[in-house]
Protein backbone atom coordinates (compact mmCIF):
# COMPACT_ATOMS: atom_id res chain seq x y z
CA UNK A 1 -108.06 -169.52 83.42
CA UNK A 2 -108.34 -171.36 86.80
CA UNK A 3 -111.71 -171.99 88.49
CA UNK A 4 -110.05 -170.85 91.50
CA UNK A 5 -107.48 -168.86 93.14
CA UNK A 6 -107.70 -169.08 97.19
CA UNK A 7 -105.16 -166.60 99.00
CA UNK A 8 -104.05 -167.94 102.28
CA UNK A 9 -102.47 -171.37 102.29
CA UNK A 10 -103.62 -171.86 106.78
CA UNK A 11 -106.06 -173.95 107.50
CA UNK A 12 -108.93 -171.95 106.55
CA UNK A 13 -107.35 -171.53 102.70
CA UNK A 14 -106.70 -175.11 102.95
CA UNK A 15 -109.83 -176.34 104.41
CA UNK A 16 -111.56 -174.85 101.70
CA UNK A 17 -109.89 -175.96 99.14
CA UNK A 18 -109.92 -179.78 99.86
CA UNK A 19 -113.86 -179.71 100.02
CA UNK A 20 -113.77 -177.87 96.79
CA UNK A 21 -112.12 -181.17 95.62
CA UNK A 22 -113.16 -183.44 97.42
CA UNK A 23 -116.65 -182.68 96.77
CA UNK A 24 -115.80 -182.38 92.89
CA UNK A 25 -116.74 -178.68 92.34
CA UNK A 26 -113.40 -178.44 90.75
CA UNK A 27 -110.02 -180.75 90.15
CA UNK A 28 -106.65 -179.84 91.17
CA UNK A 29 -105.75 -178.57 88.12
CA UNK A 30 -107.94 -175.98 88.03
CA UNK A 31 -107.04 -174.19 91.76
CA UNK A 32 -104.25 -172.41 92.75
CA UNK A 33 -103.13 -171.19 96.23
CA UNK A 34 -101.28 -168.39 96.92
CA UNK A 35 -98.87 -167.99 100.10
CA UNK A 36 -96.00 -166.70 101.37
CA UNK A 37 -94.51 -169.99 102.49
CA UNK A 38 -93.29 -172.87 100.74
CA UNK A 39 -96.37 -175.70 102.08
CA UNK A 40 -100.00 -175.88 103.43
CA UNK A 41 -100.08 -175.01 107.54
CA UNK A 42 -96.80 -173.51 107.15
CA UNK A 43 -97.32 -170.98 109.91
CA UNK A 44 -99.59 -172.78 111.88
CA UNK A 45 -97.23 -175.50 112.57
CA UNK A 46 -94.42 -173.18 113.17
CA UNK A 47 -96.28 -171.19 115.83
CA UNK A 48 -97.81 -174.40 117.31
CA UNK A 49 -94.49 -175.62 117.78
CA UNK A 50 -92.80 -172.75 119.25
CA UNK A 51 -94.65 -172.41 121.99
CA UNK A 52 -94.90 -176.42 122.40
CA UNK A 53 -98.56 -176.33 122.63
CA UNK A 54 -99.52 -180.24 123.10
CA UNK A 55 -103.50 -180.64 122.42
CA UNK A 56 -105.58 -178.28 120.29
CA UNK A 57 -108.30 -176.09 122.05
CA UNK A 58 -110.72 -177.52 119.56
CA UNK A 59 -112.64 -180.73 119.88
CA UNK A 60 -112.12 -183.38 117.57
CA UNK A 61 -114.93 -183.29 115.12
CA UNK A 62 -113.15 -179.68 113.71
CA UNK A 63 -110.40 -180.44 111.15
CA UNK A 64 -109.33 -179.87 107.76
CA UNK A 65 -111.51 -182.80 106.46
CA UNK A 66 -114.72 -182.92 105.11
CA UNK A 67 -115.84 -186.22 106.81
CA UNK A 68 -116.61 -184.52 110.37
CA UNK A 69 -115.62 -187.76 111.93
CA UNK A 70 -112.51 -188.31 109.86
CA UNK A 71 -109.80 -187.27 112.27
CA UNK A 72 -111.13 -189.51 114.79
CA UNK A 73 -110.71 -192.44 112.26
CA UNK A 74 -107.34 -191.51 111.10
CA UNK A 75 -106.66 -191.47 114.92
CA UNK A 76 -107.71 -194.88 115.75
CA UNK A 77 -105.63 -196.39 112.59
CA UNK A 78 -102.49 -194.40 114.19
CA UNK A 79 -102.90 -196.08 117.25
CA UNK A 80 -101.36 -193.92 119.45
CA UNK A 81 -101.57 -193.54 122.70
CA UNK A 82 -103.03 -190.11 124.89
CA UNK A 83 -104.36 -188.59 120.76
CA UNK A 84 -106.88 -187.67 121.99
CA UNK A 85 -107.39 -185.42 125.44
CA UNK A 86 -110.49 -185.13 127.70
CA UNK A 87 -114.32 -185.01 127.16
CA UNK A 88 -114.18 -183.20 124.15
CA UNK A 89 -111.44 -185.38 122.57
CA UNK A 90 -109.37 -182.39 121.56
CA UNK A 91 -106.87 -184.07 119.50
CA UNK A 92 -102.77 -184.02 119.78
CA UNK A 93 -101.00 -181.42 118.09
CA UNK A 94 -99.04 -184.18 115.96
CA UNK A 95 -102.10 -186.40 115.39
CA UNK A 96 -103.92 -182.97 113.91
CA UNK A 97 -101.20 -182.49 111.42
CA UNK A 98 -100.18 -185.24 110.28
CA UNK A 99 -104.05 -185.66 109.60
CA UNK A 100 -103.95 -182.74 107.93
CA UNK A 101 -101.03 -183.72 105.72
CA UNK A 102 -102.93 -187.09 104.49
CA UNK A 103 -105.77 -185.26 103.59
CA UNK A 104 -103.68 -183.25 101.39
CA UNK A 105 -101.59 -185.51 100.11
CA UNK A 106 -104.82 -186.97 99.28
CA UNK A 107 -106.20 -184.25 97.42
CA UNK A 108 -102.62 -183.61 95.93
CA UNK A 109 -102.73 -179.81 97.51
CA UNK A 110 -99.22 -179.24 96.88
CA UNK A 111 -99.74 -179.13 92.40
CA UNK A 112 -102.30 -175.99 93.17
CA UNK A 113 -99.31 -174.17 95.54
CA UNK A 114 -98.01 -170.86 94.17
CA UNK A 115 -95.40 -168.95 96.54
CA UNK A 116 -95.88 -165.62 96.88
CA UNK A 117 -96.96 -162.21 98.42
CA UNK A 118 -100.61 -160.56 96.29
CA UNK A 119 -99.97 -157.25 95.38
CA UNK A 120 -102.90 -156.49 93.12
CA UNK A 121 -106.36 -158.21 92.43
CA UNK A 122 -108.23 -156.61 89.93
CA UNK A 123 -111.39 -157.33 87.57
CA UNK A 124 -111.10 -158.22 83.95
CA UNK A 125 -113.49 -158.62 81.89
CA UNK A 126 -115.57 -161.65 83.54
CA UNK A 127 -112.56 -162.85 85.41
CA UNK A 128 -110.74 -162.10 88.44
CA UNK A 129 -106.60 -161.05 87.85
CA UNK A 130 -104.33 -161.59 90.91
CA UNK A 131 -100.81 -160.25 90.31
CA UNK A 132 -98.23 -161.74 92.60
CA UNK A 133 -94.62 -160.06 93.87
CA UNK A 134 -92.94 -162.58 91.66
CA UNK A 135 -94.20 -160.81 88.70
CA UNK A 136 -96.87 -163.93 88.28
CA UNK A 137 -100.60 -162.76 87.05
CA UNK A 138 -102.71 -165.57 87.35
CA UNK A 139 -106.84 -165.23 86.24
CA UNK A 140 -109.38 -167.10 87.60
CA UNK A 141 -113.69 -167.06 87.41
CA UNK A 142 -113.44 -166.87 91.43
CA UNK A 143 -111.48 -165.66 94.50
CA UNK A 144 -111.02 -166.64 98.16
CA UNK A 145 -109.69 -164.52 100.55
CA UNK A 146 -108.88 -165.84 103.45
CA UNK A 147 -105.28 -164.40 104.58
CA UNK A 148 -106.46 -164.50 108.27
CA UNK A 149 -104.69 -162.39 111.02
CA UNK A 150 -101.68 -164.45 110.19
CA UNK A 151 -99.08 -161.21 109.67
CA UNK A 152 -100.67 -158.77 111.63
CA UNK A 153 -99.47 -159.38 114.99
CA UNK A 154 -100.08 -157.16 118.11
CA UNK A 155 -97.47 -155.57 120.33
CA UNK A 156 -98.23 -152.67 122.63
CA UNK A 157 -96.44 -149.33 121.64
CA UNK A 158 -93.60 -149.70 124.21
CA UNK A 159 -93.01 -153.10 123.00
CA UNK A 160 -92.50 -151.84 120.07
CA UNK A 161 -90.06 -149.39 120.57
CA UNK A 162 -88.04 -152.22 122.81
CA UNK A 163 -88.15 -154.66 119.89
CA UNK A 164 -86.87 -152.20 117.26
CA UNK A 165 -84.05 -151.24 119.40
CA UNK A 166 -83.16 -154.49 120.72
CA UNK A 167 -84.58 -157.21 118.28
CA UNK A 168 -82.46 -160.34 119.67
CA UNK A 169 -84.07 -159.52 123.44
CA UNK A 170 -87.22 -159.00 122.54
CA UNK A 171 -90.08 -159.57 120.07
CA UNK A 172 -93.37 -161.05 119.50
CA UNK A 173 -93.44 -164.81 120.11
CA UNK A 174 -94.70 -165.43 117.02
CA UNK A 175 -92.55 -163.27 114.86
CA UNK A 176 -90.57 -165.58 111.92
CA UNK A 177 -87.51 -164.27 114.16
CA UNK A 178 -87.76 -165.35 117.70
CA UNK A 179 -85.44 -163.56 120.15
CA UNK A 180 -83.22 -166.58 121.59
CA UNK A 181 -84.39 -167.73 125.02
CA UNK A 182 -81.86 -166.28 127.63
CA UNK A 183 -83.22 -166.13 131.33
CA UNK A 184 -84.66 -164.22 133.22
CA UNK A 185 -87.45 -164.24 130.72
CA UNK A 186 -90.77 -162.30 130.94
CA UNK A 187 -94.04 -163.21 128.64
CA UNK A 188 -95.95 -160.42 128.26
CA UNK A 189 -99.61 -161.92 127.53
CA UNK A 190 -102.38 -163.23 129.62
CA UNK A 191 -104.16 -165.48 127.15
CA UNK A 192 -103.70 -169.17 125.80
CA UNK A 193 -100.38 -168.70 123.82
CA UNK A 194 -98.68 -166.84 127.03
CA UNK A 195 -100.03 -169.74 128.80
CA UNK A 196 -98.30 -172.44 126.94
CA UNK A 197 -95.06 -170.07 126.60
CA UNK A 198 -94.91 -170.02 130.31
CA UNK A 199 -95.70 -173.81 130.89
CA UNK A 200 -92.70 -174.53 128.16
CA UNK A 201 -90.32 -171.59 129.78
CA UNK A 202 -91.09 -173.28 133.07
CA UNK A 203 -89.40 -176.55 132.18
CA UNK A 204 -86.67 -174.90 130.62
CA UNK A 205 -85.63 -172.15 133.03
CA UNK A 206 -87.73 -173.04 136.31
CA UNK A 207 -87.37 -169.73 138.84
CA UNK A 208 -86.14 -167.72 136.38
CA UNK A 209 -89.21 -166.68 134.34
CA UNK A 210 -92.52 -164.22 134.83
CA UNK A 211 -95.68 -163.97 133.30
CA UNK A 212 -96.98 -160.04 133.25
CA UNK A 213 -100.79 -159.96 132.54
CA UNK A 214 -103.14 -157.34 133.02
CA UNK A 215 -105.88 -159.86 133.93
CA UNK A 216 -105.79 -163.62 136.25
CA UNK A 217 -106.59 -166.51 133.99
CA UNK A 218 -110.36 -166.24 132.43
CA UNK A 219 -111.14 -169.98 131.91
CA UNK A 220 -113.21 -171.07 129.50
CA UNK A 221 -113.17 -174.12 127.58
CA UNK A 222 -113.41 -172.92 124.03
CA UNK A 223 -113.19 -169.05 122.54
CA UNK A 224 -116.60 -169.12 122.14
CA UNK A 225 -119.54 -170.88 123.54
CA UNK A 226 -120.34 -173.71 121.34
CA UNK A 227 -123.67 -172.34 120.76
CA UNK A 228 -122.64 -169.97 118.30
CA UNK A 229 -121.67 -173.24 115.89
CA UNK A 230 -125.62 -173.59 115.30
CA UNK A 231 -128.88 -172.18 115.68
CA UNK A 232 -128.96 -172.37 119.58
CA UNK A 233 -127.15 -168.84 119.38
CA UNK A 234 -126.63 -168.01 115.44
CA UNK A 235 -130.61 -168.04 114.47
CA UNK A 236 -130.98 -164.79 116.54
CA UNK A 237 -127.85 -163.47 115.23
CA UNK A 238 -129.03 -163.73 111.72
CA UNK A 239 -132.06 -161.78 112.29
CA UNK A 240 -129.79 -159.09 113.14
CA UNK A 241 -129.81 -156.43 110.85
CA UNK A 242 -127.61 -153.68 111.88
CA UNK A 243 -124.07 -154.87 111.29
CA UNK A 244 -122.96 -152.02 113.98
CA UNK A 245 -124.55 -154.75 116.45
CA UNK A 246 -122.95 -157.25 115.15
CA UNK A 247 -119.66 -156.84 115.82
CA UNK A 248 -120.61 -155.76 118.84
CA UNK A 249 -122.09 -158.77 119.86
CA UNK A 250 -119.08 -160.66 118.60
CA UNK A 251 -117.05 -158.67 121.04
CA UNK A 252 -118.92 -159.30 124.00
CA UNK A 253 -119.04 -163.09 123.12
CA UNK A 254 -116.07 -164.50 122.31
CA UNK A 255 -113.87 -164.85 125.37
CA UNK A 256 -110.88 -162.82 124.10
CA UNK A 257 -107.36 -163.82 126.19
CA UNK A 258 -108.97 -167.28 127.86
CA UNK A 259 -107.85 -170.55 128.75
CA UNK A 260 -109.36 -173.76 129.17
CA UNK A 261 -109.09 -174.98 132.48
CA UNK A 262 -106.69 -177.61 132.26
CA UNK A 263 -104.26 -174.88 131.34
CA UNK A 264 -105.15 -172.73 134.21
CA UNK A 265 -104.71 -175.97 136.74
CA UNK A 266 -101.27 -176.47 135.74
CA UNK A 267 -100.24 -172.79 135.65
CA UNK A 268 -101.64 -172.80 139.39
CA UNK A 269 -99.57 -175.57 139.89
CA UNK A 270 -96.27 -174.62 138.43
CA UNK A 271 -96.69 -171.25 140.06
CA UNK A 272 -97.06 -172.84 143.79
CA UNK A 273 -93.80 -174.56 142.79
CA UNK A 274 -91.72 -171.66 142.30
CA UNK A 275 -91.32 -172.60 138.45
CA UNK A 276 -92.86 -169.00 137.40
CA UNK A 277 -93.59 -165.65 138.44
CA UNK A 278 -97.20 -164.20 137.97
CA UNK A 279 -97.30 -160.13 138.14
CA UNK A 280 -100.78 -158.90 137.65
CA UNK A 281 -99.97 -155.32 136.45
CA UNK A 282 -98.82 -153.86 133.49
CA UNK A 283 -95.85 -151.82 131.96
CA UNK A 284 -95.36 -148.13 131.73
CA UNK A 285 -91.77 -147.91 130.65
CA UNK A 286 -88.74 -149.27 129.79
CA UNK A 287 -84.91 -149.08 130.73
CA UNK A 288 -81.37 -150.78 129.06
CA UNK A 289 -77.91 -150.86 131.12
CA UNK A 290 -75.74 -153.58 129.60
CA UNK A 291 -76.88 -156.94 130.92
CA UNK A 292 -80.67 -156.02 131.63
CA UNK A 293 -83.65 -154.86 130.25
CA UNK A 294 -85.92 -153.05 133.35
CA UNK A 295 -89.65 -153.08 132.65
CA UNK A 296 -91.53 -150.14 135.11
CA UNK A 297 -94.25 -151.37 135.86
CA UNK A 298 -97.58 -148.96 135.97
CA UNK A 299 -99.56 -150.45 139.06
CA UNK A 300 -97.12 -151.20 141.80
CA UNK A 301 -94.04 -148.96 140.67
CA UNK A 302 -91.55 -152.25 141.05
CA UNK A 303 -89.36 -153.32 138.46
CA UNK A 304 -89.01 -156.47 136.53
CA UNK A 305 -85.16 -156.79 135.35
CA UNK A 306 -84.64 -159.81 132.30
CA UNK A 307 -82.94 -160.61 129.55
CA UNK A 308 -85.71 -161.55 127.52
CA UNK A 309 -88.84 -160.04 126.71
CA UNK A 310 -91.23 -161.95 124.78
CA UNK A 311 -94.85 -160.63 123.60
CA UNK A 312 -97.72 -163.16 123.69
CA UNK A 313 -100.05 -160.35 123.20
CA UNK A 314 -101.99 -161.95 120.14
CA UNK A 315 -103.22 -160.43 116.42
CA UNK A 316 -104.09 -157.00 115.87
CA UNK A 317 -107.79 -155.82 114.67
CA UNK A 318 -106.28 -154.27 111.56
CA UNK A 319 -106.23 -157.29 109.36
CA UNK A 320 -108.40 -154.85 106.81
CA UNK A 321 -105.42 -152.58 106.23
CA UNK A 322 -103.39 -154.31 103.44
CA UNK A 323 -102.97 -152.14 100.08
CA UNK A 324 -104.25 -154.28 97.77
CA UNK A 325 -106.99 -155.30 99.83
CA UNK A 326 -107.97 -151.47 100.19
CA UNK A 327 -107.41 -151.09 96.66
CA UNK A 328 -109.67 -153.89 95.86
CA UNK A 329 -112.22 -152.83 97.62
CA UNK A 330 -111.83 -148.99 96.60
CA UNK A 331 -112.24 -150.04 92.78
CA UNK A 332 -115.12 -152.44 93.32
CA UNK A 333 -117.39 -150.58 95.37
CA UNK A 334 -117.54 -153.25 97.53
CA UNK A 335 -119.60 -152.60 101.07
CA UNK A 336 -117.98 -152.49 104.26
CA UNK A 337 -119.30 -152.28 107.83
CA UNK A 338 -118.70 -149.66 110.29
CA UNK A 339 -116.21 -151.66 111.44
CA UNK A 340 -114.38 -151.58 108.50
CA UNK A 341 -115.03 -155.65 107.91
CA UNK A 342 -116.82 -156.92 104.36
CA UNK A 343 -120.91 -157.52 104.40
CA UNK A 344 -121.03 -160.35 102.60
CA UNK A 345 -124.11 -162.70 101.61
CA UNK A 346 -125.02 -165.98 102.79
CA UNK A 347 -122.05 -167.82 100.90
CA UNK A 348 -119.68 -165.58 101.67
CA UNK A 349 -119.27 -163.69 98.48
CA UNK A 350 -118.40 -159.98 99.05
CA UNK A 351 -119.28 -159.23 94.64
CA UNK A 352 -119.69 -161.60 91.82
CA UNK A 353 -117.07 -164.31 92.39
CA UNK A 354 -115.26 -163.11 95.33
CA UNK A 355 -115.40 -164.55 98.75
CA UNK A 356 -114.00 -164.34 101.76
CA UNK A 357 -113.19 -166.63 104.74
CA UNK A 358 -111.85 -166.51 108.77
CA UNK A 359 -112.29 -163.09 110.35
CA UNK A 360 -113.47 -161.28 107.13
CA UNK A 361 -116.58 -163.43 107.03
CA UNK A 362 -116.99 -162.79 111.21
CA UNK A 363 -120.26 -160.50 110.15
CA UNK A 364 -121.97 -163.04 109.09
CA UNK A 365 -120.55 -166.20 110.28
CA UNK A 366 -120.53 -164.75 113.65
CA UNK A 367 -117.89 -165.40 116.70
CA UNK A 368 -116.60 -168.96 115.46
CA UNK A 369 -115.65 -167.52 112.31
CA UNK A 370 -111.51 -167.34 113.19
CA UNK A 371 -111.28 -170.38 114.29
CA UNK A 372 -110.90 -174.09 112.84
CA UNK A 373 -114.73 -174.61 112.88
CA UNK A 374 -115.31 -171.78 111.10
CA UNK A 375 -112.94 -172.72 108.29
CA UNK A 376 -115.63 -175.75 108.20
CA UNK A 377 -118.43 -173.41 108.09
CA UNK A 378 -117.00 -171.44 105.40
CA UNK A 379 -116.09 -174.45 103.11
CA UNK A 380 -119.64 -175.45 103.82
CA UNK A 381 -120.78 -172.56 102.57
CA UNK A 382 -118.32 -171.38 99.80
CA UNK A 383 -118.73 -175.22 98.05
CA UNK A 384 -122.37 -175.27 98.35
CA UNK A 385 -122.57 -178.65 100.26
C-alpha cells in the first residue's frame, strides 16, 4: 500500500508531490501519480508552446519548488539573458521548465509515474482503491485530487457544431489535435491565450488574421489581485460562512479573460500595423462553400470569411462532472456546495484521507486557487509545513 496516490501529473499534482518529498513526509517509493500522459507538465508545456507564450503571468517567487526563492537561484546559475521580465520578474517560459524538470529530476518524480485514465476510486477497508483504465488497482492510506480543468475545455455551441463537422478547420486551440494553421485565420477569444495566439498568428500570417472578442482587452497584471495570496484579502474571506457567497465572491474577483498590460501594448501595436484584425462582436451563425468558412456575426450583420477557426475561449465550469468523481462522491457522502464544488477543511481534505487541490479547493483557498500559487498554497497545506 502506497502512502500516496496524487491524480493529476500538472503542476499542481506535481507541486505537491515534490514538497511531500522534499519535506520527508514520504519517499518516492511510497507515491504514485496518475496521468494521462507519459511525464510531469505534459500538457502544460504543450499548450504553453502552442501558442508561443514567452514569459509566465506569474511572478517569480511561484514555482514548483519548495524554496520560494529557488527559481530565482536556478536562474542566476543559468545565466541567461532577458529570464526574467519586468518588476515582478515573471520568469521565461524555458527558464520555468527546465526549473521544473531539475526539481524533479531531483526528487526522482518520474519512479512514482503511472499512465493512465481513473475510472473508479473507492474505499476499502482503511484504505483508498483507485482503479485505472489499464486494468491497474493501486491502494493507498491517502488521495489527491487535483485533475484541474485540464480536459474540460470550453467552446461555444456553434463552435461546436463547426468543429465536429469540419475538425481540420477548426477546433479549440488547445485541443491534443490542432487544426493546421491555413490563413485567413480567426481566434475566437478575448483573454490571455487569444492574446498570445494572435501575437504568434501575427508573425506568421501578418494581414491575414482576426481576433473576434466580445469584450476590448481588460488589463490587469495578474488573474487576481495579489491580495487574495494572504490575509490582506483572505482573512475576511475565511470568516465567510455561507459557501453560496463564496463563490460568488470568487467570481466577482478574479479578472476572468484579462491581460497584463504588456500584452495589451503590443496587441495595440500590431493592430495599428495592419498585422491583425480586431472585431468586437460576436457570432450568430455559421456558413461552408468549398474554400471558406463564413462566420455571421450577431452585432454588425458583416461576415468574417477564413479558413481557419480557432477557439481561445478557455476551460469550462464543469470540471465536477467526471463519472468517477460523481460516483465518489455519491458513495461517500461527501458535501458539496451549491455550486456543485467540494467543502473541504482547512488542509484540504474533503473525508478521511482524501484531498483535493486547484479549482476543487477554490472554496476555501479562495480566487488564487487555479493558478501556480495556489498549487503552493495547497502543498503548504496538504504536507503540513
Amino acid at each position: 500500500m502506497y502512502d500516496w496516490i496524487i491524480i493529476g501529473g500538472g503542476i499542481h499534482g506535481c507541486t505537491i508531490a515534490a514538497s511531500l518529498l522534499k519535506n520527508r513526509k514520504t519517499d518516492i517509493t511510497r507515491v504514485k501519480i496518475i496521468d494521462p500522459y507519459p511525464e510531469p507538465l505534459y500538457q502544460w508545456k504543450k499548450r504553453t508552446e502552442t501558442i508561443s507564450m514567452p514569459y509566465l503571468r506569474s511572478p517569480g517567487v511561484h514555482h514548483v519548488d519548495v524554496n520560494p526563492f529557488s527559481l530565482k537561484a536556478y536562474g542566476k546559475q543559468a545565466d541567461g539573458k532577458g529570464t526574467f521580465y519586468g518588476p515582478y520578474s515573471r520568469p521565461s517560459l524555458s527558464l520555468f521548465n527546465t526549473h521544473s524538470k531539475s526539481v524533479f529530476q531531483e526528487v526522482e518524480l518520474q519512479k512514482a509515474w503511472v499512465k493512465g485514465d481513473v475510472e473508479k476510486i473507492k474505499r476499502v477497508n482503511a484504505a483508498w482503491e483507485v482503479q485505472i483504465d489499464t486494468g491497474m488497482r493501486l491502494k493507498s492510506k491517502n488521495v489527491l485530487v487535483a485533475t484541474g480543468t485540464n480536459n474540460k475545455l470550453y467552446t461555444p455551441e456553434w463552435g461546436k457544431e463547426l468543429s465536429a463537422a469540419f475538425p481540420n478547420q477548426a477546433g479549440h486551440i488547445f485541443e491534443d489535435k490542432v487544426p493546421s494553421f491555413i490563413p485567413p485565420v480567426v481566434v475566437i477569444g478575448g483573454g490571455i491565450t487569444a492574446a498570445h495566439l494572435v501575437i504568434k498568428l501575427s508573425g506568421l500570417f501578418p494581414g491575414k488574421v482576426i481576433q473576434i472578442a466580445r469584450h476590448e482587452n481588460r488589463i490587469h497584471d495578474f488573474d487576481s489581485d495579489p491580495g487574495w495570496l494572504g490575509p490582506k484579502n483572505m482573512r475576511s474571506f475565511e470568516q465567510i460562512q455561507s459557501y453560496d457567497k463564496r463563490r460568488k465572491l470568487i467570481s466577482e474577483v478574479r479578472h476572468k479573460g484579462s491581460v497584463p498590460r504588456e500584452l495589451a501594448t503590443r496587441l495595440k501595436r500590431l493592430q495599428k500595423e495592419g498585422s491583425f484584425t480586431f472585431i468586437l462582436d460576436e457570432v450568430g451563425s455559421w456558413e461552408k462553400n468549398s474554400s471558406s468558412i463564413h462566420l455571421n456575426l450577431t452585432h454588425s450583420n458583416e461576415t468574417a470569411k477564413v479558413k481557419t477557426v480557432l477557439f481561445a475561449t478557455g476551460f469550462s465550469s464543469r470540471l465536477m462532472e467526471a463519472r468517477w468523481l460523481q460516483e465518489l462522491i455519491q458513495e461517500n457522502q461527501l458535501q458539496c456546495a451549491n455550486c456543485g464544488f467540494p467543502i473541504v477543511d482547512e488542509s484540504l481534505e474533503w473525508c478521511e484521507h482524501l484531498f483535493v487541490s486547484g479549482p476543487l479547493a477554490e472554496l476555501e483557498l479562495g480566487p488564487s486557487a487555479r493558478n501556480i500559487a495556489g498549487a503552493r498554497k495547497a502543498a503548504e497545506r496538504i504536507a503540513g509545513v
